[in-house]
Protein backbone atom coordinates (compact mmCIF):
# COMPACT_ATOMS: atom_id res chain seq x y z
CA UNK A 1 70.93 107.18 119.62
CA UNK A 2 73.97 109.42 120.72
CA UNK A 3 76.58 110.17 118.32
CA UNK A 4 80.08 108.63 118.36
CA UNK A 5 83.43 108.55 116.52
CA UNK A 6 82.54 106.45 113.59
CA UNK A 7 85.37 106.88 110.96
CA UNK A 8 84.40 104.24 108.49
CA UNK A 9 81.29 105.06 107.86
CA UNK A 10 82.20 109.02 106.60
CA UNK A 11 84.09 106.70 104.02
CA UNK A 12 81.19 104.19 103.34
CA UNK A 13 78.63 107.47 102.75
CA UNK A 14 81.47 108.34 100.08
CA UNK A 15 82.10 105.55 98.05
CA UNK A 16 78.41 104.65 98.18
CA UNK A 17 78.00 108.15 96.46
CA UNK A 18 80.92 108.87 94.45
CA UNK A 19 81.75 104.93 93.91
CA UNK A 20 78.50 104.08 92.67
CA UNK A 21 78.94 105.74 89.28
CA UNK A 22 81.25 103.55 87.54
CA UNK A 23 82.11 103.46 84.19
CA UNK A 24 82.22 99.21 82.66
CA UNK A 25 86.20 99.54 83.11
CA UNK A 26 86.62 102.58 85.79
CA UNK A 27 84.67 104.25 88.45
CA UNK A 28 84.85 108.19 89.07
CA UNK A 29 87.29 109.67 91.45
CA UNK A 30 86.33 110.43 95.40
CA UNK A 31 85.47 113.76 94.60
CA UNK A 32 87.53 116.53 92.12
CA UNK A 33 89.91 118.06 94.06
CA UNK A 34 92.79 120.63 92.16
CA UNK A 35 95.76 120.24 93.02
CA UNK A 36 97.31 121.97 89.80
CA UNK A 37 98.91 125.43 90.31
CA UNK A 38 96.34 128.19 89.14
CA UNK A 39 96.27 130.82 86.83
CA UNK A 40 95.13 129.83 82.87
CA UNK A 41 99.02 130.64 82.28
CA UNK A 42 99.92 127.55 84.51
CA UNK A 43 97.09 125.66 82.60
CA UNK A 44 98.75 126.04 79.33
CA UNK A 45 101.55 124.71 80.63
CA UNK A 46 99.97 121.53 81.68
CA UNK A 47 100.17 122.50 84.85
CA UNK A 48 103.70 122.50 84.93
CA UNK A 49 104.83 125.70 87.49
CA UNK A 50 106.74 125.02 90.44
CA UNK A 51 110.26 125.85 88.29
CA UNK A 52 108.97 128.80 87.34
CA UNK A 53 106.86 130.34 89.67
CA UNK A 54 107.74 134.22 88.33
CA UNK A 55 103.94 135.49 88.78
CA UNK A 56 101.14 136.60 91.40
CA UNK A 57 100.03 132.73 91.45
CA UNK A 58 103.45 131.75 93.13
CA UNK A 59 101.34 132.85 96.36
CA UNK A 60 100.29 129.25 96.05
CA UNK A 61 101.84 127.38 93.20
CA UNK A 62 105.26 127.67 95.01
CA UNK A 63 105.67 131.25 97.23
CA UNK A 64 109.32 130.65 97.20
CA UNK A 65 108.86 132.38 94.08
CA UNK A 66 107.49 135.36 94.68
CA UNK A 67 111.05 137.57 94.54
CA UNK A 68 111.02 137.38 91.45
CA UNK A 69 108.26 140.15 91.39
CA UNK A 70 109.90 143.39 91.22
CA UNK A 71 106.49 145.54 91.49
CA UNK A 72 103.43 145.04 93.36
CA UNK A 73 100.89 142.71 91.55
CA UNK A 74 96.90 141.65 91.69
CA UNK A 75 95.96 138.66 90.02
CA UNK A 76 92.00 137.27 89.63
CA UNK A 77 91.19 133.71 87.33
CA UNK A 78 88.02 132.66 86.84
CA UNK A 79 87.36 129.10 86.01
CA UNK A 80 84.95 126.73 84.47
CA UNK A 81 83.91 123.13 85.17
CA UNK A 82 82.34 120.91 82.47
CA UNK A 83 81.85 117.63 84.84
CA UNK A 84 80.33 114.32 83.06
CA UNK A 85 80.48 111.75 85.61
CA UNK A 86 80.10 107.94 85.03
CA UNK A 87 77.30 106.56 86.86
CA UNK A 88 75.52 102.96 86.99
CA UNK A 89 72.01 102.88 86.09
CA UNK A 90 71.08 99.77 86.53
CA UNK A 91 71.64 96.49 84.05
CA UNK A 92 73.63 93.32 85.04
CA UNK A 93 76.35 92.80 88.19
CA UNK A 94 77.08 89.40 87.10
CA UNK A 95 75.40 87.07 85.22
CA UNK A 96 73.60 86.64 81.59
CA UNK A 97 70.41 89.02 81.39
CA UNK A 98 67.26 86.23 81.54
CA UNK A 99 65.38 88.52 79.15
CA UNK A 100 62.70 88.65 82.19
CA UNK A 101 61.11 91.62 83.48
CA UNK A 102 63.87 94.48 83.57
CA UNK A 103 66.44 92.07 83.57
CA UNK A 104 67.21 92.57 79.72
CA UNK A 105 71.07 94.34 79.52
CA UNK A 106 73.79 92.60 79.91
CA UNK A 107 76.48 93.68 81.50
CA UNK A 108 76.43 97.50 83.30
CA UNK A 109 73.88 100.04 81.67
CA UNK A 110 75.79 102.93 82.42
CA UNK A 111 75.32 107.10 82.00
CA UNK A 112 76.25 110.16 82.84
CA UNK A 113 76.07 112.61 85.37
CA UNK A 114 76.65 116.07 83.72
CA UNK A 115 76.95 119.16 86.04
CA UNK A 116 79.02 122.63 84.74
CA UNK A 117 80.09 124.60 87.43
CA UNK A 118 81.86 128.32 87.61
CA UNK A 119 83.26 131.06 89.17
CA UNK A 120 86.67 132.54 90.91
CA UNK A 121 89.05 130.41 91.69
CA UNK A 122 91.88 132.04 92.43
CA UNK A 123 92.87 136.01 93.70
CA UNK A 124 95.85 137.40 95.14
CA UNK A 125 97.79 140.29 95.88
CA UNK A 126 101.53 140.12 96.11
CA UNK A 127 103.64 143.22 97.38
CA UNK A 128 107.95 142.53 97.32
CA UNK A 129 110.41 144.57 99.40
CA UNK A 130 113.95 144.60 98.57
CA UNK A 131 114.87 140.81 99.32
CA UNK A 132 111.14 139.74 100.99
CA UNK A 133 108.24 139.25 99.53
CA UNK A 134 104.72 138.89 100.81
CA UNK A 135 101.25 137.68 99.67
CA UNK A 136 97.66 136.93 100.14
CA UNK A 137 95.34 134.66 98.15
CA UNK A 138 91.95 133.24 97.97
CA UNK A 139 91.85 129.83 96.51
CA UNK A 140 88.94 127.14 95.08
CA UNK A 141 90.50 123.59 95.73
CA UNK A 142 87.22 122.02 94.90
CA UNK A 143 84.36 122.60 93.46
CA UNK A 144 82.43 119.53 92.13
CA UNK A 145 78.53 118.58 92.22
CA UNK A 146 77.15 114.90 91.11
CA UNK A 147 73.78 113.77 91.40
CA UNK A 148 72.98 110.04 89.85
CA UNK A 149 70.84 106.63 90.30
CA UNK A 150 70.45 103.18 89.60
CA UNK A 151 67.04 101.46 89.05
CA UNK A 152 67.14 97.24 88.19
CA UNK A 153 70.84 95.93 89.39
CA UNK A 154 70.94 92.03 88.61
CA UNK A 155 73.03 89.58 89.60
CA UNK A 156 73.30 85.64 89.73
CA UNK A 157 73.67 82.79 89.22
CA UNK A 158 76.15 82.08 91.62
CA UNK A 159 78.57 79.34 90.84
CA UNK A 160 77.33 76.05 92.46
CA UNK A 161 73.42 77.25 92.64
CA UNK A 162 71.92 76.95 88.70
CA UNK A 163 68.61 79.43 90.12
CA UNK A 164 70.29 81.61 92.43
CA UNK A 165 69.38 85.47 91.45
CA UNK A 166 69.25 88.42 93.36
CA UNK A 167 67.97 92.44 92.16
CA UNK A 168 69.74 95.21 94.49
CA UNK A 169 67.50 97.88 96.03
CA UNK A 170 67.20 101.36 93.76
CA UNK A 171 69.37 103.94 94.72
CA UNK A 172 69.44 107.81 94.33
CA UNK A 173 72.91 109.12 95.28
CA UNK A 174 73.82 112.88 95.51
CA UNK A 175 77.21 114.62 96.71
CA UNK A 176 77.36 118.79 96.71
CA UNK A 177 81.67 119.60 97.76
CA UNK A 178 83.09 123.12 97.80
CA UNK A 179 86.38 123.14 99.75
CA UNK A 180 87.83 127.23 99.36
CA UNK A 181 91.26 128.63 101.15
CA UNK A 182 92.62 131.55 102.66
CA UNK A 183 96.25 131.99 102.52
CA UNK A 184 99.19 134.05 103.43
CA UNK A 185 102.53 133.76 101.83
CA UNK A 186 106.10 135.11 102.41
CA UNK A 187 109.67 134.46 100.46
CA UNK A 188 113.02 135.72 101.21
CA UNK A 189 115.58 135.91 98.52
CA UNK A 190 118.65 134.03 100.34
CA UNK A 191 121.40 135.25 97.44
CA UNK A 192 121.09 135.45 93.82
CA UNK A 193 120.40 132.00 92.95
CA UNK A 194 117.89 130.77 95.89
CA UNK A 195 114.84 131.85 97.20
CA UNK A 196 112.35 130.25 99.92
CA UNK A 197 109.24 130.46 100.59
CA UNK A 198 106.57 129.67 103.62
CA UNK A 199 103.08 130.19 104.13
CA UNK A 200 99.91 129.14 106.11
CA UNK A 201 96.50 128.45 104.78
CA UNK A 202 92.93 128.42 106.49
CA UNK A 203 90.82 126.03 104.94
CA UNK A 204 86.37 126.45 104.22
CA UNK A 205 85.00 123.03 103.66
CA UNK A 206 81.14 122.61 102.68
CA UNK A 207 80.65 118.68 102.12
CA UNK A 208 76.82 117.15 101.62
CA UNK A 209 76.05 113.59 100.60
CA UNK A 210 72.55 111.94 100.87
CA UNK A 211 72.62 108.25 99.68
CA UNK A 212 68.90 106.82 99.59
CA UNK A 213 68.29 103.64 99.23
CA UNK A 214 64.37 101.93 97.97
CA UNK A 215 62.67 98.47 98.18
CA UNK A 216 61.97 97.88 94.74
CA UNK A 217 58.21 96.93 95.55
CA UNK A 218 56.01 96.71 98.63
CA UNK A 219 56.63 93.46 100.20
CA UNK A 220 53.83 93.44 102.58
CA UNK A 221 51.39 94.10 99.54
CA UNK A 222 50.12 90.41 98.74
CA UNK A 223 49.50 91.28 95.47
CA UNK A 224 53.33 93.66 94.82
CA UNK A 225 54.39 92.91 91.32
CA UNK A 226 57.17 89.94 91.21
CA UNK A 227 60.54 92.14 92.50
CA UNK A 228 62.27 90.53 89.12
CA UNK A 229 59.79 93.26 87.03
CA UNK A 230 58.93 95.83 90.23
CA UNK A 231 59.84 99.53 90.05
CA UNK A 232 59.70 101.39 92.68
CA UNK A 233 60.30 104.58 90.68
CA UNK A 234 61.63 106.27 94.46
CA UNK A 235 58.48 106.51 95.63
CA UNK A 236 58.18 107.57 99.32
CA UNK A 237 56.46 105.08 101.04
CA UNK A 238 59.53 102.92 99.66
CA UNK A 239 62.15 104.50 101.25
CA UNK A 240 63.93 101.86 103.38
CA UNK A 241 67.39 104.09 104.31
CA UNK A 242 68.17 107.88 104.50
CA UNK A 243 72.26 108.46 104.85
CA UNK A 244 73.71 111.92 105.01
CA UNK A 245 76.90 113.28 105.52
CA UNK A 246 77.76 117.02 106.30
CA UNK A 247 80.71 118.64 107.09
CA UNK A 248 80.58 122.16 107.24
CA UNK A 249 84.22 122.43 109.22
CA UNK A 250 87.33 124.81 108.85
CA UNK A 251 91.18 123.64 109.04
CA UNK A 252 94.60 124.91 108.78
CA UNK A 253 97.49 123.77 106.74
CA UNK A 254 100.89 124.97 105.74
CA UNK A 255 102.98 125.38 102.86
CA UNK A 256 106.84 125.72 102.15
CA UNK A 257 108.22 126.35 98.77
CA UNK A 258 111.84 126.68 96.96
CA UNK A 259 113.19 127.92 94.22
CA UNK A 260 116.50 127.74 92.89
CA UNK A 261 118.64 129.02 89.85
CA UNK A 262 120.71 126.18 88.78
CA UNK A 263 122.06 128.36 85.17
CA UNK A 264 121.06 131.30 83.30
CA UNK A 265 118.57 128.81 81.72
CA UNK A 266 117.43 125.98 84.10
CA UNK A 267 115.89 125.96 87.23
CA UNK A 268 114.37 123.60 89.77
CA UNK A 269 111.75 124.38 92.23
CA UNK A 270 109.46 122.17 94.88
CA UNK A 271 106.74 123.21 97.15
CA UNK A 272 104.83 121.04 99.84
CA UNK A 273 101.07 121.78 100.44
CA UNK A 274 99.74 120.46 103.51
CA UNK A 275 96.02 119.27 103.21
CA UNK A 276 93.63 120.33 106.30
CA UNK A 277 91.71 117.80 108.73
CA UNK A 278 88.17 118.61 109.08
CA UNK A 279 85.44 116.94 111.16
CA UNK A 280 82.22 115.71 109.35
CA UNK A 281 79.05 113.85 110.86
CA UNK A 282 76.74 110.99 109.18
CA UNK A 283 73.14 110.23 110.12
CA UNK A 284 71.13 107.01 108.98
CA UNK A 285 67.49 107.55 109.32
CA UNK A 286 65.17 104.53 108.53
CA UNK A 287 62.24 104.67 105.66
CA UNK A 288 58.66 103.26 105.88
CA UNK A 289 60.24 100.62 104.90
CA UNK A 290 63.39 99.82 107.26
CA UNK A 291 63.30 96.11 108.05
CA UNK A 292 63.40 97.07 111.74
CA UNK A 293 62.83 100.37 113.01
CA UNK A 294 59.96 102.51 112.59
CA UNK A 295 60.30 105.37 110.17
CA UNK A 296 62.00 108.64 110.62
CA UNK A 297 64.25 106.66 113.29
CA UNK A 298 67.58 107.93 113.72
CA UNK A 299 69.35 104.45 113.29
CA UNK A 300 72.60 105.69 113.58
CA UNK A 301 74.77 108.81 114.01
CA UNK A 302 78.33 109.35 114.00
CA UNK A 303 81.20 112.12 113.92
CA UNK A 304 84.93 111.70 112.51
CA UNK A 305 87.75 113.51 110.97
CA UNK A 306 88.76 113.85 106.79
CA UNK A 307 92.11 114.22 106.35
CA UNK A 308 92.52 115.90 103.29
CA UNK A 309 95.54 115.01 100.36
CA UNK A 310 98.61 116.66 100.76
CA UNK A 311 101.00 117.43 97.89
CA UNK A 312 104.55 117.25 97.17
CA UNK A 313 105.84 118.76 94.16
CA UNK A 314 109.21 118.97 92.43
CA UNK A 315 110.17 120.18 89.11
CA UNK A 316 112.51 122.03 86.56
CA UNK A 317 112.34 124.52 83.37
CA UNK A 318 114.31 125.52 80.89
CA UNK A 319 114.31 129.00 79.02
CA UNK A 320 116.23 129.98 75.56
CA UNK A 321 118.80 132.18 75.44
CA UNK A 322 116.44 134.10 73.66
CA UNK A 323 113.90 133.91 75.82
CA UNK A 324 111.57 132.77 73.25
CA UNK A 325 111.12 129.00 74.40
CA UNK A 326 110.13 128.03 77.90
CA UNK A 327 110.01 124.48 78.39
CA UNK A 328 108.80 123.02 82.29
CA UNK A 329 108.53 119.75 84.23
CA UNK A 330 106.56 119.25 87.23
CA UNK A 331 105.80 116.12 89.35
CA UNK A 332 103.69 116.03 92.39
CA UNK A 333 103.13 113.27 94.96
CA UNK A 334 98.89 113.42 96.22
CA UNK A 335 98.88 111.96 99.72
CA UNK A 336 95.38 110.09 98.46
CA UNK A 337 95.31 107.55 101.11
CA UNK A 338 95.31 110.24 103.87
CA UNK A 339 91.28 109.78 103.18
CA UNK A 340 91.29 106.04 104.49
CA UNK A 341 93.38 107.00 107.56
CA UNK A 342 91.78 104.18 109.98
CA UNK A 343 88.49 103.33 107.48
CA UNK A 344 87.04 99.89 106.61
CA UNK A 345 90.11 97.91 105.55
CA UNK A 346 88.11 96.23 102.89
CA UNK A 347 88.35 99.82 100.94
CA UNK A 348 91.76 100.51 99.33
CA UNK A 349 93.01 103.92 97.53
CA UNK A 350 96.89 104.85 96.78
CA UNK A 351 98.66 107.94 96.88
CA UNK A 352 98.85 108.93 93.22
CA UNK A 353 101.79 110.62 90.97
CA UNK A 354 100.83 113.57 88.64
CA UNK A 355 103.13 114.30 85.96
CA UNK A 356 103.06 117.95 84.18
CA UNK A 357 104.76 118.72 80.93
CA UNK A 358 104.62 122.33 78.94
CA UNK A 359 106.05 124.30 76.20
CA UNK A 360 105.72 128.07 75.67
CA UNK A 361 106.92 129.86 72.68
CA UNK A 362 106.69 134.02 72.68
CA UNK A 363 106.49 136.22 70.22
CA UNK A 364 108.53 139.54 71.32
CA UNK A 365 108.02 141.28 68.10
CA UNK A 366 104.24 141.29 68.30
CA UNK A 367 102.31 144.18 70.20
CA UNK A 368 100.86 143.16 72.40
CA UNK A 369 103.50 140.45 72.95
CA UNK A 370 102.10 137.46 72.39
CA UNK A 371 102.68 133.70 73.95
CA UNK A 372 101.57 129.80 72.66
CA UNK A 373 100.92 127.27 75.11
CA UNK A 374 100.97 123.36 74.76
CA UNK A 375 100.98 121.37 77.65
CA UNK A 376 99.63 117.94 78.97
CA UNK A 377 99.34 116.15 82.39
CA UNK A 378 98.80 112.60 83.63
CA UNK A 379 95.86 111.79 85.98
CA UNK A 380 96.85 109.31 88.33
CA UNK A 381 93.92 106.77 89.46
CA UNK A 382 92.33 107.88 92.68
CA UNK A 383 89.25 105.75 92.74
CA UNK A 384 88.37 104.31 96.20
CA UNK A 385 88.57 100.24 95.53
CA UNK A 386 86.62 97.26 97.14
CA UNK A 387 88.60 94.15 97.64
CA UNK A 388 85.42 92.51 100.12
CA UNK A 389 82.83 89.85 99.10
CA UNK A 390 80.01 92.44 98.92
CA UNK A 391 78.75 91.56 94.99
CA UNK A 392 77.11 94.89 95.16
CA UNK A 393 79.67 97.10 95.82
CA UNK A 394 81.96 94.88 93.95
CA UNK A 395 79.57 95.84 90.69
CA UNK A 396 79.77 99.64 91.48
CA UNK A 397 83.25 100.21 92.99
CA UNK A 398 85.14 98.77 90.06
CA UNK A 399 89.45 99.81 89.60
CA UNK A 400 89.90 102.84 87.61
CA UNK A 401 92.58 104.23 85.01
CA UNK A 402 94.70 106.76 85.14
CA UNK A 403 93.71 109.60 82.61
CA UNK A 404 95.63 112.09 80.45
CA UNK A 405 94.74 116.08 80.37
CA UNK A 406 95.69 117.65 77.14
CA UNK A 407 96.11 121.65 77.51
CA UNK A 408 96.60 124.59 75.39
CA UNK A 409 96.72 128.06 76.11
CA UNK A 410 97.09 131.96 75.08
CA UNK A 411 98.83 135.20 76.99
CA UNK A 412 98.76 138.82 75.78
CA UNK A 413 101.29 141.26 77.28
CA UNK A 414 100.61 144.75 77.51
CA UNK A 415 102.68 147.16 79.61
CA UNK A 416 100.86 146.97 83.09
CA UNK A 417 98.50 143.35 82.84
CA UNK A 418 98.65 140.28 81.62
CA UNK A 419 95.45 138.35 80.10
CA UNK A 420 95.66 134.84 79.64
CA UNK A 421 92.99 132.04 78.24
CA UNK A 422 93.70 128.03 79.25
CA UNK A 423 92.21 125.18 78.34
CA UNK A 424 92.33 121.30 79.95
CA UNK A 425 90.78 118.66 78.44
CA UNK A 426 89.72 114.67 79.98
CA UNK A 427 87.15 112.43 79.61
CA UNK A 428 85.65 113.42 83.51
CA UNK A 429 86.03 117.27 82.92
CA UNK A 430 86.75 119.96 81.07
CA UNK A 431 88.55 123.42 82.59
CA UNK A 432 88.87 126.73 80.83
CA UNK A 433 90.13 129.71 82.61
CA UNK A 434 90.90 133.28 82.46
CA UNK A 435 93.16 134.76 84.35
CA UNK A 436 94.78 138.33 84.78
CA UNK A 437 97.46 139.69 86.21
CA UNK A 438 98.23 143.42 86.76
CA UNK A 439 101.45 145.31 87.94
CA UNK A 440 101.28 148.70 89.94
């Protein structure tokens, strides 16, 4: 069949792959995007950066900070992602287990889905000319992998009918997302106090997801197993649905920062970071065992646009008198429901408010001079919600939490470069980082 414009289904390949690994009280977000500032300094700090901004990572944390950089500087961070991922195995929708066949958990059985994951996530290059400043950065905005399945989902009875029962078919779910940008940044100091900042960013995005779905036994076999005790352990011959999404699309987006010197000790700063749109495509092709077309049938194909978050931030530090004590504040606004822009309406997911929080104390007397970093974050919920009748997607797309991130961290001055070590810790992922900056 020819493809069309089919927006809801890019969103129904999603939450069938990313929503079916629920924890019993939350399910996992859409995908893991970053929308913290980089750098394992800005980690330390909880994340907490847009007030302070005085560093090579301003290029995309807030650019309006980039005059503060006196000297040409290079900055490289290289990241690492420990992922562990909720997912439904199989056990109990609704209903008490009967004790027959599979059907012996109650409630959810559920796992996890454990990927780690590495590499750069962030370079730039910043070079400042008397009241301008100007830089170029690479950055990893996501970078997240999941792979999971569910054999024996139960349900029943339903209210009103005592020997109602229903098994779901098995499912074997995958999602591969890398979304990397290319940016250019400028700031011009307006007097001593205020500084802005603009930019422009060109957007990679790599998405795959392949959602399979399995008759649990072979119902033309006369003599298949009873489906309460069948397993079709995703045999081939099985198959009933093949869904895949791909988007392998670019996009542009834009970025304005600002920066401004309230005292000799406090200043507040905000930054907006437009997300890009990008175009993806989904194909269902049917199995041996599609209840209508013949295998390898394309059943249906579609195109349509993901509109990625955008952010608004807005925050405020304070430093010492001394210098010693740097204390920062940092909220940002994720444009989350950008993603549902004209989906199935009985889907729901809110825009979501992060708020950052970090200390750092340095030690001036030290050689190298030395800095401690404390910091936490809160993780708003961004889980994709079902509010339809669907008992199967009501089992896997359950309401999530929101999550907090504790984060430490450790810099070392020397005279030219800067090395610093981050760490942030959740239940769904651990970061670390490295980062370094050098000044020529």
């Amino acid at each position: 069949m020819p493809p069309k414009t089919f927006c809801p289904l890019l969103f129904l390949a999603l939450i069938l792959v990313a929503g079916a690994g629920v924890a019993q009280e939350e399910a996992p977000p859409l995908a893991q995007f970053s929308f913290s500032n980089p750098g394992a300094r800005s980690m330390g700090f909880g994340g907490a950066f847009v007030a302070l901004a005085d560093d090579a990572t301003a290029a995309f944390a807030n650019p309006a900070g980039l005059v503060n950089l006196v000297e040409p500087e290079v900055s490289i961070e290289g990241r690492s992602w420990a992922y562990a991922t909720p997912n439904v195995e199989g056990g109990r929708g609704f209903g008490p287990a009967t004790g027959q066949g599979l059907d012996v958990t109650p409630g959810l059985q559920v796992g996890e889905s454990t990927v780690d994951l590495g590499g750069v996530s962030f370079l730039s290059l910043v070079y400042p000319r008397g009241d301008w400043s100007f830089a170029f950065y690479r950055h990893q905005a996501a970078n997240y992998e999941f792979a999971g399945e569910t054999v024996a989902l139960f349900f029943g009875p339903w209210p009103g009918f005592p020997g109602s029962r229903a098994r779901s078919y098995d499912y074997r779910r995958a999602m591969d997302f890398e979304i990397a940008s290319y940016g250019l940044s400028g700031a011009y100091r307006l007097n001593d106090d205020l500084s802005v900042g603009l930019g422009v960013s060109y957007f990679e995005t790599d998405l795959s997801v392949r959602l399979e779905s399995f008759s649990i036994y072979d119902e033309t076999d006369p003599q298949a197993e009873d489906w309460w005790s069948a397993h079709s352990f995703f045999a081939a011959d099985l198959l009933v649905t093949d869904w895949t999404l791909e988007s392998e699309d670019t996009g542009w987006g834009v970025l304005a920062g600002l920066l401004w010197r309230v005292s000799e000790r406090w200043n507040l700063g905000a930054v907006y970071r437009q997300g890009p749109k990008v175009r993806g495509s989904i194909e269902e092709r049917a199995g041996p065992m599609h209840w209508e077309a013949p295998a390898a049938t394309v059943t249906l194909a579609g195109t349509g646009d993901l509109k990625m978050p955008s952010v608004f931030g807005l925050g405020t530090s304070f430093r010492s008198r001394d210098g010693r004590l740097t204390l920062a504040f940092e909220w940002d606004r994720v444009g989350y429901s950008s993603l549902l822009t004209a989906a199935d309406p009985e889907l729901v997911l809110g825009d979501g408010d992060e708020i950052h929080a970090g200390a750092e104390y340095v030690f001036f007397q030290s050689t190298p001079v030395v800095a401690l970093r404390l910091g936490a974050w809160l993780d708003p919920d961004h889980r994709i919600g079902y509010r339809g009748s669907g008992y199967v997607q009501r089992a896997l797309v359950l309401p999530g939490e929101d999550e907090i991130h504790l984060a430490a961290g450790l810099g070392m001055v020397f005279k030219r470069f800067q090395v610093d070590l981050g760490f942030d810790l959740s239940d769904a992922v651990d970061t670390a980082s490295l980062s370094t900056i050098y000044s020529f």
